[in-house]
C-alpha atoms as a PDB file:
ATOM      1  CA  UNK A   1      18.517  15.098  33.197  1.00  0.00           C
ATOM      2  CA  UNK A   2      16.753  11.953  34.180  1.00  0.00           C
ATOM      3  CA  UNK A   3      18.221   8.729  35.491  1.00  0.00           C
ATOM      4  CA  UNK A   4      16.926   5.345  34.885  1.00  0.00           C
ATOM      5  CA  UNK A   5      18.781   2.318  35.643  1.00  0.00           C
ATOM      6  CA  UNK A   6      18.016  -1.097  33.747  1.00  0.00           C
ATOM      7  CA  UNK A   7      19.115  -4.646  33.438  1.00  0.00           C
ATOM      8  CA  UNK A   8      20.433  -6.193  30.852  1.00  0.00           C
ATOM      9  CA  UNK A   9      20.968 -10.071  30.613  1.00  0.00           C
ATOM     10  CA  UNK A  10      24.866 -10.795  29.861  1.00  0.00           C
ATOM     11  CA  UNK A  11      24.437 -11.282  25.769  1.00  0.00           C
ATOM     12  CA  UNK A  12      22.766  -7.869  25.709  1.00  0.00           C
ATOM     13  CA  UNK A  13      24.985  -6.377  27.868  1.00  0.00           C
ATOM     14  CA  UNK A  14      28.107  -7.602  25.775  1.00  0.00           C
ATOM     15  CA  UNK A  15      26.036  -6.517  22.328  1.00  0.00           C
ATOM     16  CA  UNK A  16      26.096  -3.036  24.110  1.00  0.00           C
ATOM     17  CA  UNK A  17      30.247  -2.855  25.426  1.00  0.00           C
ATOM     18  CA  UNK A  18      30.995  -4.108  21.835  1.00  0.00           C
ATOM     19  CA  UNK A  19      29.008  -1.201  20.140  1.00  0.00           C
ATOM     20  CA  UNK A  20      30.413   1.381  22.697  1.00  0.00           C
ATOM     21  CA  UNK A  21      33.552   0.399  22.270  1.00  0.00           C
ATOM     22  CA  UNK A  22      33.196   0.385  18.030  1.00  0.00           C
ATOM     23  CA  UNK A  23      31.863   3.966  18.005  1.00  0.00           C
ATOM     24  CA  UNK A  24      33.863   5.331  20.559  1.00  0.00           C
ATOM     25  CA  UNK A  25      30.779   6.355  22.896  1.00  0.00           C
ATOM     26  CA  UNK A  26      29.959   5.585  26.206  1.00  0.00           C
ATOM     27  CA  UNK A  27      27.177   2.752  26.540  1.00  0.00           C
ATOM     28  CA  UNK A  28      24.611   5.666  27.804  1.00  0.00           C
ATOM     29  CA  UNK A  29      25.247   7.339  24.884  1.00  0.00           C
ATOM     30  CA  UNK A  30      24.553   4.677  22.894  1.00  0.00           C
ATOM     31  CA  UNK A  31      21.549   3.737  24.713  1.00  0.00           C
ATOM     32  CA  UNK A  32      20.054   7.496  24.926  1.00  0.00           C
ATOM     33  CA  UNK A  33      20.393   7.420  20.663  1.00  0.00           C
ATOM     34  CA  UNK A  34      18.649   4.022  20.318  1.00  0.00           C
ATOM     35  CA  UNK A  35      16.273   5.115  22.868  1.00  0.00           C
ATOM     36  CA  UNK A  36      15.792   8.480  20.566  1.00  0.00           C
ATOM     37  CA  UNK A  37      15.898   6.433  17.420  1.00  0.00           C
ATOM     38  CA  UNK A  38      12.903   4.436  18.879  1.00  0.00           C
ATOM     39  CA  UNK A  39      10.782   6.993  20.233  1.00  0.00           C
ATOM     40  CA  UNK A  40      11.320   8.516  16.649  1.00  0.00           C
ATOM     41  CA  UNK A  41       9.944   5.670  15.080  1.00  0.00           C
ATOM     42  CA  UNK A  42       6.652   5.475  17.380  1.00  0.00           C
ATOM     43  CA  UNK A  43       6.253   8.400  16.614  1.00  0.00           C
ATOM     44  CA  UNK A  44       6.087   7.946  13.263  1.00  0.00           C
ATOM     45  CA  UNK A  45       4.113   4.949  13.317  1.00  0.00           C
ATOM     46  CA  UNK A  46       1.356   6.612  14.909  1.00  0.00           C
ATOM     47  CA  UNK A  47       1.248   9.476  13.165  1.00  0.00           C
ATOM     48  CA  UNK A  48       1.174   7.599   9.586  1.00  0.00           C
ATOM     49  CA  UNK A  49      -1.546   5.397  11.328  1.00  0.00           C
ATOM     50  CA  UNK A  50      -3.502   8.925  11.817  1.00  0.00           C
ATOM     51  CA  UNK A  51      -3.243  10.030   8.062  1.00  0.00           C
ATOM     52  CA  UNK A  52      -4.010   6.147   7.102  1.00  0.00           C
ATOM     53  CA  UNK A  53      -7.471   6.134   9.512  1.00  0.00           C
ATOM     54  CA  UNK A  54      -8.440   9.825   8.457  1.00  0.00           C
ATOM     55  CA  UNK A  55      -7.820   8.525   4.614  1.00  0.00           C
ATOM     56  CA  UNK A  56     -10.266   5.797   5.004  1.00  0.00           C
ATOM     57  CA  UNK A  57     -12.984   8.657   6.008  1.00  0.00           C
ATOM     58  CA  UNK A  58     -12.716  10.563   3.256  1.00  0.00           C
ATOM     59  CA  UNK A  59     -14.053   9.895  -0.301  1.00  0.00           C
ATOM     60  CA  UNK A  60     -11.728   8.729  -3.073  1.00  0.00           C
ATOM     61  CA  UNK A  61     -12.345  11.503  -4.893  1.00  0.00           C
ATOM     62  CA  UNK A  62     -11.308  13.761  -1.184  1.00  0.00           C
ATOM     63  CA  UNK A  63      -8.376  11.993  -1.134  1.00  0.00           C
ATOM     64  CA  UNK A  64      -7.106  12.548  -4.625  1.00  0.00           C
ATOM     65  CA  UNK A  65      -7.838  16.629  -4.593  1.00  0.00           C
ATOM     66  CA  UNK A  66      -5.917  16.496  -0.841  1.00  0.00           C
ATOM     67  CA  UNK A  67      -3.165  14.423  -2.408  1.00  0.00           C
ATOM     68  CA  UNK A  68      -2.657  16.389  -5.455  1.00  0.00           C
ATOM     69  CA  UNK A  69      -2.642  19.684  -3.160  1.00  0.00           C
ATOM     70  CA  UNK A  70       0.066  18.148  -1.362  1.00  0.00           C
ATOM     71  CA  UNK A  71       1.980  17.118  -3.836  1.00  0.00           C
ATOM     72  CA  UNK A  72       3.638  20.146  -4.946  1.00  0.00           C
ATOM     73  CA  UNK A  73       4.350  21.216  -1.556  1.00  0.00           C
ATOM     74  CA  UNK A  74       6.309  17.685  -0.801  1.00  0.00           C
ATOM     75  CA  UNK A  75       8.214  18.151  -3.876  1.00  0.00           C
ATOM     76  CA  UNK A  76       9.128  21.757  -2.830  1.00  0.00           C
ATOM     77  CA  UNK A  77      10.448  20.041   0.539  1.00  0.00           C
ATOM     78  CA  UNK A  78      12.144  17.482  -0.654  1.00  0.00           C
ATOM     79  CA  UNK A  79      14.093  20.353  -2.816  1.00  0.00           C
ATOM     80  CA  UNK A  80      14.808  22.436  -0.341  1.00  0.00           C
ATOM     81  CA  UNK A  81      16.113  19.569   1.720  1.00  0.00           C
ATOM     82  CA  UNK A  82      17.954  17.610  -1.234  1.00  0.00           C
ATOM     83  CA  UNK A  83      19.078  20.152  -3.627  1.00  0.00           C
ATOM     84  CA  UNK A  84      21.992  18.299  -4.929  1.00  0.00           C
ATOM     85  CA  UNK A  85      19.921  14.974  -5.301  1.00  0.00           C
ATOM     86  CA  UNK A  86      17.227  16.626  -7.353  1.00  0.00           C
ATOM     87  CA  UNK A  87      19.497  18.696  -9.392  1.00  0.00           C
ATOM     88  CA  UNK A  88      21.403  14.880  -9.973  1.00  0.00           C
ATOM     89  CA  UNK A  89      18.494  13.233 -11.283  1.00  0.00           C
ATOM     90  CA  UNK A  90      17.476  16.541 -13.565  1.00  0.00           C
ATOM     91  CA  UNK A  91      21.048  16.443 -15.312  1.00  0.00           C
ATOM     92  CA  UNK A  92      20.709  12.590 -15.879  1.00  0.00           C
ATOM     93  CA  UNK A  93      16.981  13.028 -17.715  1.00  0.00           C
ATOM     94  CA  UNK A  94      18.606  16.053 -19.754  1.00  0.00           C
ATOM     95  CA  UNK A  95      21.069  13.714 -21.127  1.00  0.00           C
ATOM     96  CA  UNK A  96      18.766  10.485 -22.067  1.00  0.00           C
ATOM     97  CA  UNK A  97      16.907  13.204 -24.098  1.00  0.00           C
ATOM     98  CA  UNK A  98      19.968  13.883 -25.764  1.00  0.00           C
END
């Protein structure tokens, strides 16, 4: 495990006891999951900026057929990871039909 030592000015450093202290972590921990969380988002950031730039090289029409390939495949995912939620929102259209 890697070490890396920082400095915090004192309001920081008193933002980060107080948070420790509320969930019951150490202020590493705390730092390695915001550090995490971060990194995460980066992450993310760049690779929606890659879908966004190779979007603008395709044709609308590209786009569309690639979306519409995808689509069924995201809603397959988002099932698998949220059966509950999907089964929610089935049993709430069944009963506005009724």
């Amino acid at each position: 495990m890697g070490i890396l030592s920082m400095r915090l000015d004192d309001e920081m450093d008193g933002r980060l006891a107080r948070e420790a202290e509320r969930e019951r972590k150490s202020r590493s921990e705390v730092v390695r999951e915001a550090l995490a969380a971060f990194l995460d988002s980066r992450e993310r950031q760049r690779f929606l900026s890659d879908i966004a730039r190779a979007a603008r090289e395709v044709t609308p029409a590209e786009a569309r057929a690639i979306a519409e390939e995808a689509l069924p495949l995201d809603n397959e995912a988002l099932h698998a990871a949220e059966p509950r939620a999907a089964y929610a929102s089935v049993r709430k259209a069944k009963g506005r039909r009724r």
